[in-house]
Protein backbone atom coordinates (compact mmCIF):
# COMPACT_ATOMS: atom_id res chain seq x y z
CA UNK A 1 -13.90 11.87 10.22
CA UNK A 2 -11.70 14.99 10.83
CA UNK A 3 -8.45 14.06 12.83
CA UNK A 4 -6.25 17.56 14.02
CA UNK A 5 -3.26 17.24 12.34
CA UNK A 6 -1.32 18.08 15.36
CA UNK A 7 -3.44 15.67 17.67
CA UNK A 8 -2.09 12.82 14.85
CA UNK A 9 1.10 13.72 14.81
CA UNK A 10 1.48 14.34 18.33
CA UNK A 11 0.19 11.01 18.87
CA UNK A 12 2.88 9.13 16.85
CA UNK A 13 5.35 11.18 18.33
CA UNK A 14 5.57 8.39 21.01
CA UNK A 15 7.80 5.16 19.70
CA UNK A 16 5.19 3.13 21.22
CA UNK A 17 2.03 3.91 19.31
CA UNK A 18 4.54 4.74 15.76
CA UNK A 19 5.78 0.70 15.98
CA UNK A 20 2.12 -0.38 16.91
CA UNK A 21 0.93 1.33 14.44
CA UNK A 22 3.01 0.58 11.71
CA UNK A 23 2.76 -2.72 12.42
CA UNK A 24 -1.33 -2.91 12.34
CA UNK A 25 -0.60 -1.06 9.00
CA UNK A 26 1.72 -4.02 7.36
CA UNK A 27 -0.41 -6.73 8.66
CA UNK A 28 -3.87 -5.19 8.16
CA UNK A 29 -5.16 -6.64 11.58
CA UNK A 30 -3.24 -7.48 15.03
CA UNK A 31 -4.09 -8.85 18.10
CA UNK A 32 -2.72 -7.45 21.31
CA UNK A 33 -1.14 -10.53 22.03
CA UNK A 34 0.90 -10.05 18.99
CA UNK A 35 1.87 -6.57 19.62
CA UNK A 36 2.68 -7.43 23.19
CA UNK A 37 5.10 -10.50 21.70
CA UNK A 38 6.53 -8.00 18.33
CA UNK A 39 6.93 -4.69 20.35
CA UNK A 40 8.19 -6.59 24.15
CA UNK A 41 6.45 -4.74 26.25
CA UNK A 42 3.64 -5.30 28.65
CA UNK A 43 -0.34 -6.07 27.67
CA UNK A 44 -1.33 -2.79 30.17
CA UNK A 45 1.16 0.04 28.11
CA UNK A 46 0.16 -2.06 24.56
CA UNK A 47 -3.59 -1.63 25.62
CA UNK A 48 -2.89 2.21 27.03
CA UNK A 49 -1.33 3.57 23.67
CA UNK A 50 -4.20 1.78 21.57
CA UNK A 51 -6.58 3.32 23.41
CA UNK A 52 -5.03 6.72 22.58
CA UNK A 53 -5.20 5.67 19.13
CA UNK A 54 -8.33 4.26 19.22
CA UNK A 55 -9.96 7.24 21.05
CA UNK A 56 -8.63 9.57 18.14
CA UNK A 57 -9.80 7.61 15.20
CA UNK A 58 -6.89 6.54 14.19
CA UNK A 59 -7.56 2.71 14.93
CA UNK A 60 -10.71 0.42 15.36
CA UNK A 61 -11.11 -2.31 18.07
CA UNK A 62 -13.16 -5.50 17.45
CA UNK A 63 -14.00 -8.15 20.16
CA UNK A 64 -13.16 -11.68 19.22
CA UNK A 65 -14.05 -13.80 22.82
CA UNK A 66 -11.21 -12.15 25.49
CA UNK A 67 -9.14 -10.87 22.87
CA UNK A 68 -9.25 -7.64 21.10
CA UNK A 69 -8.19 -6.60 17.41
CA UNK A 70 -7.02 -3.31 16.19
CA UNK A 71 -6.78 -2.28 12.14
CA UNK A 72 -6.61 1.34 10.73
CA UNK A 73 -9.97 3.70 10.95
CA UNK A 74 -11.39 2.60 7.17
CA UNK A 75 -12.60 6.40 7.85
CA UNK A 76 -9.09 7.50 8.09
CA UNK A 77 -8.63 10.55 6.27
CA UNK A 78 -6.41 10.08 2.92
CA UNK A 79 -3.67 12.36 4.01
CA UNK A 80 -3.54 10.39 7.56
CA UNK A 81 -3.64 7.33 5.15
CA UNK A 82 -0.99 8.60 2.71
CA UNK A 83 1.13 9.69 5.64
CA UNK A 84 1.18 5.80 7.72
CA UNK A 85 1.67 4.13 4.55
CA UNK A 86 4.68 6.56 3.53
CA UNK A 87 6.25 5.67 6.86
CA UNK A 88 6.15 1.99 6.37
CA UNK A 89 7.30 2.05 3.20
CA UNK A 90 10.43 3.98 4.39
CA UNK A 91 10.22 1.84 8.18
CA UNK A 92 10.75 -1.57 6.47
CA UNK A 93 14.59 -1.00 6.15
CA UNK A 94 15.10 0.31 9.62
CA UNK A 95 15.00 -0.37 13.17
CA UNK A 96 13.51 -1.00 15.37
CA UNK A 97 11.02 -1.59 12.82
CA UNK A 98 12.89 -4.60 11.52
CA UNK A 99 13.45 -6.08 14.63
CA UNK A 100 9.36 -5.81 15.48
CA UNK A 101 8.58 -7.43 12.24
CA UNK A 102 11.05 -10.44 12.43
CA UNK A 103 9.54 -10.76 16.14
CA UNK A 104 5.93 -11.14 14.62
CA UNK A 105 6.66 -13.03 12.16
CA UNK A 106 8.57 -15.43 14.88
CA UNK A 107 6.03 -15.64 17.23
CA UNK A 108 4.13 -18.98 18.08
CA UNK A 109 1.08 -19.54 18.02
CA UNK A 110 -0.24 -16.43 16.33
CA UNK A 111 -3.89 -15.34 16.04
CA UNK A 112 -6.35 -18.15 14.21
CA UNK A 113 -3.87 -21.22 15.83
CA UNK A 114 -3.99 -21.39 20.06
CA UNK A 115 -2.64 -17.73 20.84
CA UNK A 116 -5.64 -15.40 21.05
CA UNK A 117 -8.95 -17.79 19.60
């Protein structure tokens, strides 16, 4: 897999897709449903910036009935890799990264209980 380096940066240049995905990085696996519910914003902009992400090979999408899954490309290259996990190691003790965590961690109803299965 051979991502630009400025296409992946450029892409987490937007706050959106950075807190997505950090998020799918500290969890391993999210649902929409719970990005929509950690990040606040609407299923359509969630869905938009995945794509983006998804399109570049930064993220993979499974189907699980109506819902859809994103993790990290297992593909990813190791310096895309190194550079995610660097930022949420350093993202964990700042906002709005805190706030987005505490949020999923709140929500009801998460994946695997009546949410998304």
């Amino acid at each position: 897999m051979n991502i630009p380096i400025s296409q992946f940066f450029q892409l987490l240049s937007d706050d959106t897709r950075l807190r997505s995905l950090l998020l799918i990085q500290q969890e391993g696996e999210l649902c929409v449903c719970e990005l929509i519910h950690a990040l606040n914003i609407i299923q359509p902009k969630v869905s938009r910036h995945l794509a983006a992400l998804r399109d570049a090979g930064i993220v993979v999408d499974r189907r699980q009935g109506q819902w859809i899954y994103y993790r990290l490309h297992p593909e990813l290259p190791d310096w895309a890799s190194q550079v995610i996990d660097t930022m949420v190691a350093e993202a964990v003790t700042h906002e709005p990264f805190i706030h987005d965590l505490s949020a999923l961690a709140e929500m009801p109803n998460r994946p695997d209980a009546a949410c998304c299965a």
